[in-house]
C-alpha atoms as a PDB file:
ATOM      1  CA  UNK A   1       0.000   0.000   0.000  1.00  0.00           C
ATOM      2  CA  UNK A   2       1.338   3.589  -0.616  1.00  0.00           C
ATOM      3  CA  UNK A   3       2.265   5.604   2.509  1.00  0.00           C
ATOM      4  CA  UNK A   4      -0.343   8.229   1.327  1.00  0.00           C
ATOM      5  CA  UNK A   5      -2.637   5.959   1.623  1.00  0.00           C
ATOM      6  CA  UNK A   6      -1.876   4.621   4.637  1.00  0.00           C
ATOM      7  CA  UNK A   7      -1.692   7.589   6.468  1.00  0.00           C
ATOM      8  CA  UNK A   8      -5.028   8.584   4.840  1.00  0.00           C
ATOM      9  CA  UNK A   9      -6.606   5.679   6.153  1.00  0.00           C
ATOM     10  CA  UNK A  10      -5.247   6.129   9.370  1.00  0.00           C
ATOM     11  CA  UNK A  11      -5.552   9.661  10.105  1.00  0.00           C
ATOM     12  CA  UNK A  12      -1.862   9.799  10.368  1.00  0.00           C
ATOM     13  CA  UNK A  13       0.092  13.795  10.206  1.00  0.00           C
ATOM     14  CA  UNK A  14       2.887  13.366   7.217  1.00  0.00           C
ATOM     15  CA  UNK A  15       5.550  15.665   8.858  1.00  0.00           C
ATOM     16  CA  UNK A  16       8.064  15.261   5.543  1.00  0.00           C
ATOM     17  CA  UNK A  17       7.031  16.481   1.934  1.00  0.00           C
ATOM     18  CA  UNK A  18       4.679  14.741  -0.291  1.00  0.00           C
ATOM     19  CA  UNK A  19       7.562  13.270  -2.419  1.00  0.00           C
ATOM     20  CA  UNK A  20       7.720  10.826   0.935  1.00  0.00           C
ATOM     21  CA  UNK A  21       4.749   9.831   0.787  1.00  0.00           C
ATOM     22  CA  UNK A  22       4.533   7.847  -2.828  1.00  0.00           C
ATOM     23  CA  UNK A  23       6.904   4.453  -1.666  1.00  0.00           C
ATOM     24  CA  UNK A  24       4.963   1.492  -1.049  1.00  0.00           C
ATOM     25  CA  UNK A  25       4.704  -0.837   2.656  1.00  0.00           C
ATOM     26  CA  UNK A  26       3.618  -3.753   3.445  1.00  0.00           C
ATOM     27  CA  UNK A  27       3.611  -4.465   6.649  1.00  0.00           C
ATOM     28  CA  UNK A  28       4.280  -2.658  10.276  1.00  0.00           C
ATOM     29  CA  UNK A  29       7.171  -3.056  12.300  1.00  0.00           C
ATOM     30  CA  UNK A  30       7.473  -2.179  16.033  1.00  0.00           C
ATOM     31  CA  UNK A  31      10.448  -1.525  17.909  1.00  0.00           C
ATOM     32  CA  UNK A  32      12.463   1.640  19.855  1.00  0.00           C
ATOM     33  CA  UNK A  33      15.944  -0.466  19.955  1.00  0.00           C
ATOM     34  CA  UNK A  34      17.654   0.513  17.078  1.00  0.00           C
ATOM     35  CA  UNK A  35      19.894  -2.640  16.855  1.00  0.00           C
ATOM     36  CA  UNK A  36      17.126  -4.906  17.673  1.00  0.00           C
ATOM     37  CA  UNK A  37      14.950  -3.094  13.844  1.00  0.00           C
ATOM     38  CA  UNK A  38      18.591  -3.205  12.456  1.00  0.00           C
ATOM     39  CA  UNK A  39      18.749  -6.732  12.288  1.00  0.00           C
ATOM     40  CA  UNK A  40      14.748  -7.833  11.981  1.00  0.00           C
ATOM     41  CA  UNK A  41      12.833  -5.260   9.879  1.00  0.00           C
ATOM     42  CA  UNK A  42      12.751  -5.404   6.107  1.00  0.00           C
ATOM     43  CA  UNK A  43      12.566  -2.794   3.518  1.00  0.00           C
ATOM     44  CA  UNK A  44       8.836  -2.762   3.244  1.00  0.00           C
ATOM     45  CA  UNK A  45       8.198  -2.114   6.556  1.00  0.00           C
ATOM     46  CA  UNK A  46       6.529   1.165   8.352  1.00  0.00           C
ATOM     47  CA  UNK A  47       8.721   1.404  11.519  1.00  0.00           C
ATOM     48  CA  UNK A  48       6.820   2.289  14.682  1.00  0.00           C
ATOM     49  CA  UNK A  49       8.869   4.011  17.330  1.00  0.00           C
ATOM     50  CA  UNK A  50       8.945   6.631  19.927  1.00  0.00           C
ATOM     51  CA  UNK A  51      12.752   7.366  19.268  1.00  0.00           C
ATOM     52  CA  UNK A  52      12.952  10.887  17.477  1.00  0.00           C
ATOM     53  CA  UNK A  53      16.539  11.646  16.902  1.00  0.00           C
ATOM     54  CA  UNK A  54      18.752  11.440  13.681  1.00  0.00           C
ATOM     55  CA  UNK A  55      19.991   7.971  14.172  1.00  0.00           C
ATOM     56  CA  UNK A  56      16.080   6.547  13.405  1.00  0.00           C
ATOM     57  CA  UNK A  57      16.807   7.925   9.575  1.00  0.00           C
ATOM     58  CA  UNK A  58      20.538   6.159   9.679  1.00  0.00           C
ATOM     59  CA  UNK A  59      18.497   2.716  10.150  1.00  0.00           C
ATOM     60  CA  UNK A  60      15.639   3.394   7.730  1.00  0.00           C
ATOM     61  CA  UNK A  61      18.451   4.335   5.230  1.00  0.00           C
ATOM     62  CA  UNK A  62      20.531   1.403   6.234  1.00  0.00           C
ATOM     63  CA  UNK A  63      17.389  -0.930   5.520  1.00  0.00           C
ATOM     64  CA  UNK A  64      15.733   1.058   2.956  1.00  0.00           C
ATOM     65  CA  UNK A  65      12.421   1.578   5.496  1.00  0.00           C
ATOM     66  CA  UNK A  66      10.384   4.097   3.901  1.00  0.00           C
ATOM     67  CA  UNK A  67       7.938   4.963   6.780  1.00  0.00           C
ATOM     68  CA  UNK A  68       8.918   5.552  10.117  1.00  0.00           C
ATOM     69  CA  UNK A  69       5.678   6.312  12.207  1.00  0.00           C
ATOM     70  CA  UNK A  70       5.490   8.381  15.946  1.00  0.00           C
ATOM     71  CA  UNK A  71       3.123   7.314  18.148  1.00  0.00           C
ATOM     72  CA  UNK A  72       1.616   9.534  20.774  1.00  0.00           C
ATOM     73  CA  UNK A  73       2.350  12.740  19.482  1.00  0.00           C
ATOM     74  CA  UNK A  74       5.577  12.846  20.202  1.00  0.00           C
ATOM     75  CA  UNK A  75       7.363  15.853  19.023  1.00  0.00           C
ATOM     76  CA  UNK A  76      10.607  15.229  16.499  1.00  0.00           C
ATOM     77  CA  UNK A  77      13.737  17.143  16.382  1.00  0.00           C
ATOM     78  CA  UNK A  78      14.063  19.166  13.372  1.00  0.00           C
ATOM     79  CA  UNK A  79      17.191  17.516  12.198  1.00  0.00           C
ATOM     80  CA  UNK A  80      15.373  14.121  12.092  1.00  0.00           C
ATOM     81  CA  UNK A  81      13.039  15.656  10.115  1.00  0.00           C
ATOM     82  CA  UNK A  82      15.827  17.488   7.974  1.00  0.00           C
ATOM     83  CA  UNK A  83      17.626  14.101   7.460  1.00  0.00           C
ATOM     84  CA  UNK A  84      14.871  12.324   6.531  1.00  0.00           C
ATOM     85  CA  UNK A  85      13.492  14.560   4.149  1.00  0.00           C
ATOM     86  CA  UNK A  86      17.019  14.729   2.543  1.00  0.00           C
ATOM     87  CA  UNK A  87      16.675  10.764   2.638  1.00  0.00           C
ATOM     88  CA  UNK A  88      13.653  10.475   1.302  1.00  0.00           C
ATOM     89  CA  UNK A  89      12.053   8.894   4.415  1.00  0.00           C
ATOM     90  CA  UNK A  90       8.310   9.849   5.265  1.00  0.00           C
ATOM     91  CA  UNK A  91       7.774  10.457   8.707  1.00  0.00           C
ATOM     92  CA  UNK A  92       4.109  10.169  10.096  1.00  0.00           C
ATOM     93  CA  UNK A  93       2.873  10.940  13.245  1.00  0.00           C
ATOM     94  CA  UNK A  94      -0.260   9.959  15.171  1.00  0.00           C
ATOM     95  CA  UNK A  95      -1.843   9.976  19.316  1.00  0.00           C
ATOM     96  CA  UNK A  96      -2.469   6.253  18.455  1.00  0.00           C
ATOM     97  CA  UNK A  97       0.074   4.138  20.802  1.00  0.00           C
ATOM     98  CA  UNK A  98       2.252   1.528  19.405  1.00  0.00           C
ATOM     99  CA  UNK A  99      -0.429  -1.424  19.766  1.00  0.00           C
ATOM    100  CA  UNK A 100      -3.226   0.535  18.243  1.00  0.00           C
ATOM    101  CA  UNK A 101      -0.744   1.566  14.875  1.00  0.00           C
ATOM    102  CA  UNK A 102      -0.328  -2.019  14.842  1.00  0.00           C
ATOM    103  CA  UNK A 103      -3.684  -3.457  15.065  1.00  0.00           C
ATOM    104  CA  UNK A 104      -5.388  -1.011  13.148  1.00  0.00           C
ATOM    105  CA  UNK A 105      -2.443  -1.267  10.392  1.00  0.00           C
ATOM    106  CA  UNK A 106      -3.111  -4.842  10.147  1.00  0.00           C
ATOM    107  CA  UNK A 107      -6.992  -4.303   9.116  1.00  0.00           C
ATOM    108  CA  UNK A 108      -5.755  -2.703   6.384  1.00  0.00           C
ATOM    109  CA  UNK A 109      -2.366  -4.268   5.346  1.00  0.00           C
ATOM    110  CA  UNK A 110      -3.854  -7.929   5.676  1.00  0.00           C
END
């Protein structure tokens, strides 16, 4: 499913340009320890995760994630969002928590 679409659906914030927004995902992936996603996510995941500074983008690049959802409304640092702009890495946020992202992204994924 296209991010656009997915955030659509969910009622998700895009907080990077449009351009972000037109890669495909398949599935949801949830996880705040980076070298935990670093070695069990896959490139068609949306990552779900309440870290918010620059290194999030490093992964995503690293693994080719193209989403990276915030749950709870928590803020991000501008130079995440900088970084992931530059990289071409949408970055939604939502007050959904973790297991709600999950379980309503698997209505819709499935």
């Amino acid at each position: 499913m296209r991010i656009k679409d997915f955030a659509d659906k969910l009622e998700m914030s895009s907080l990077t340009g449009e351009e972000t927004l037109l890669k495909d995902i398949s599935k949801v992936y949830a996880c705040d320890l980076l070298s935990w996603v670093m070695s069990h996510a896959s490139s068609s995941d949306a990552w779900v995760t309440v870290q918010t500074h620059v290194n999030i983008i490093a992964v995503a690049v690293l693994l080719e994630i193209p989403c990276i959802i915030i749950p709870e409304g928590i803020n991000v640092e501008e130079a995440t969002l900088k970084k992931a702009s530059e990289e071409s890495i949408a970055i939604l946020k939502t007050d959904m928590d973790a297991y709600e992202i999950c379980w309503r992204a698997h209505e819709i994924l499935c």
